[in-house]
Protein backbone atom coordinates (compact mmCIF):
# COMPACT_ATOMS: atom_id res chain seq x y z
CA UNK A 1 159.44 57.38 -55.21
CA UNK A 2 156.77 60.07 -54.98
CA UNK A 3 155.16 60.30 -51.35
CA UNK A 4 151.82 62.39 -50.69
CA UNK A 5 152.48 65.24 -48.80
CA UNK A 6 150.41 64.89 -45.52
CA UNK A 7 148.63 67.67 -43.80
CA UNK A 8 147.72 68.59 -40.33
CA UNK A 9 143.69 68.78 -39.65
CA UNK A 10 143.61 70.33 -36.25
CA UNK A 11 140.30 69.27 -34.55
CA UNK A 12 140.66 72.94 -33.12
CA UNK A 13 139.57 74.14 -36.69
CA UNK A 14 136.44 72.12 -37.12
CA UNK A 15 135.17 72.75 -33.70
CA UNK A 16 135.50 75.10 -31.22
CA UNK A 17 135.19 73.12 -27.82
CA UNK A 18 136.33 69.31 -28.08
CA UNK A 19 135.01 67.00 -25.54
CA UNK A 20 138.38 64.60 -26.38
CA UNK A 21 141.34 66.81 -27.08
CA UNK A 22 143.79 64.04 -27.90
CA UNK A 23 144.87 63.55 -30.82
CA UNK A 24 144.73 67.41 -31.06
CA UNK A 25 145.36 66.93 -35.44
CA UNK A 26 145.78 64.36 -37.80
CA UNK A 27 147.57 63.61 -40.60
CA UNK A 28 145.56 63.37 -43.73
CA UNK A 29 146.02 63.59 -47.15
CA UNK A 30 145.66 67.09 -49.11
CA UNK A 31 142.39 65.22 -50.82
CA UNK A 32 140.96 64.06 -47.09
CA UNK A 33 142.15 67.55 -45.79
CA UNK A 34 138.79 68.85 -47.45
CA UNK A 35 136.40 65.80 -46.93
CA UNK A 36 133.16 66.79 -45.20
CA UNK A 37 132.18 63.30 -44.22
CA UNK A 38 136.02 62.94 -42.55
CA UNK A 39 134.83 66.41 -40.98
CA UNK A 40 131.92 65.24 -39.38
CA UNK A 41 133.29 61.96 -38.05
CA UNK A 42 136.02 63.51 -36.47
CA UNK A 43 133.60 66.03 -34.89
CA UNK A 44 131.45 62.84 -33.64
CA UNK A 45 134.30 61.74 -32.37
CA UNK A 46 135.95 64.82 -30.60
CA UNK A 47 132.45 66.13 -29.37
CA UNK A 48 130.83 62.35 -28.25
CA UNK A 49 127.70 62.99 -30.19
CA UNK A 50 127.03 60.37 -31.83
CA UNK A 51 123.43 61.35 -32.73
CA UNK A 52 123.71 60.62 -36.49
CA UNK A 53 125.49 57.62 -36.31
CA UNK A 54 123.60 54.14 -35.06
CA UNK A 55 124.97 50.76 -34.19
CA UNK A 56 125.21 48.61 -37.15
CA UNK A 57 122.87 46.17 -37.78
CA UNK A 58 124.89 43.76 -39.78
CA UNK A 59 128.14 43.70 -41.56
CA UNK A 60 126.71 44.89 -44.79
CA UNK A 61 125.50 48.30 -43.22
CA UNK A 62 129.56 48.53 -42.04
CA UNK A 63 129.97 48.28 -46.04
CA UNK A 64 127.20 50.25 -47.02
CA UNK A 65 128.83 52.93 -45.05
CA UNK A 66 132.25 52.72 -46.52
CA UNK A 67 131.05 52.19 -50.02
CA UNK A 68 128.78 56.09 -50.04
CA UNK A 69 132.53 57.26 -48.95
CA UNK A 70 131.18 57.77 -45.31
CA UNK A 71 133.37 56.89 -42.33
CA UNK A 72 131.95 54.36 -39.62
CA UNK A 73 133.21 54.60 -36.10
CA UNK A 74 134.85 51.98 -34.42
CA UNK A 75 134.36 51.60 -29.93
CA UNK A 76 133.96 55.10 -30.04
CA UNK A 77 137.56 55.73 -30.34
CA UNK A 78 138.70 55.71 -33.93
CA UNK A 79 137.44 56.83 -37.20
CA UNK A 80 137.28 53.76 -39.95
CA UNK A 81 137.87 53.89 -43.44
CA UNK A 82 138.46 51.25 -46.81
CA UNK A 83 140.79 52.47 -48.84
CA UNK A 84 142.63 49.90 -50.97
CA UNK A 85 140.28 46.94 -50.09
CA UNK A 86 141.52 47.59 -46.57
CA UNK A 87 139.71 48.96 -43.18
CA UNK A 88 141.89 51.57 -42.07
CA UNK A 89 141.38 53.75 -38.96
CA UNK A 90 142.89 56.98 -38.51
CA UNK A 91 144.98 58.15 -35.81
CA UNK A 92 147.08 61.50 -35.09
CA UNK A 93 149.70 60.15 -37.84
CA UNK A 94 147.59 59.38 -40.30
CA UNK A 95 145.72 56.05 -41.24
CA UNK A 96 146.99 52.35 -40.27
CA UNK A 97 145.51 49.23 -41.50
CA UNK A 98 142.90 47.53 -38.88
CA UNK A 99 144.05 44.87 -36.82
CA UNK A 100 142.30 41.94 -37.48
CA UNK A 101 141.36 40.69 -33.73
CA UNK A 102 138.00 38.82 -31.76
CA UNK A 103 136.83 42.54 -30.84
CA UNK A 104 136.16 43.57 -34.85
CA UNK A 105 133.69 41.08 -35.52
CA UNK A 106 131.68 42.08 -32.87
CA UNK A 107 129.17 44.47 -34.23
CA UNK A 108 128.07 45.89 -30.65
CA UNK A 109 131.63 47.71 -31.66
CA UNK A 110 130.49 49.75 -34.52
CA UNK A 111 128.69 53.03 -35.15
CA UNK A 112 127.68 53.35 -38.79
């Protein structure tokens, strides 16, 4: 069976300074390697500045998000995507589906 070849994004690369080194790179796909709005979540992420992003108003804006191929961020610790029809959130080797838990429906948990 054919398997995607994943690739190392090194936060390093997008940003000079990281306010949270770890993870220091993530697996991603060759396609995701090159996304821009991947690019600036992870720098959101790394740097803490979470400036552009707001807290969500409803689960619709969490939707909204995913469906202009944006990535919302989840407790300020991990980057969430749909792929699939499933929330997945990245972490240093690569993406894992979203555990479905109390804390996710709690939209005080969500920056969109």
């Amino acid at each position: 069976m054919y398997r995607n070849k994943k690739e190392k994004l090194y936060v390093k690369e997008l940003m000079d300074r990281p306010l949270i080194s770890y993870p220091a790179y993530y697996h991603v796909s060759r396609s995701m390697l090159n996304n821009d709005y991947l690019h600036s979540a992870i720098i959101a992420l790394h740097s803490m500045d979470f400036h552009y992003y707001k807290a969500a108003e409803s689960y619709e804006k969490i939707f909204e998000t995913f469906a202009s191929g944006a990535f919302a961020i989840y407790k300020e610790l991990y980057i969430v995507g749909y792929f699939g029809d499933k929330m997945m959130y990245l972490e240093a080797n690569g993406w894992h589906a979203m555990p479905a838990n109390r804390d996710i429906f709690n939209l005080e948990h969500w920056l969109v």
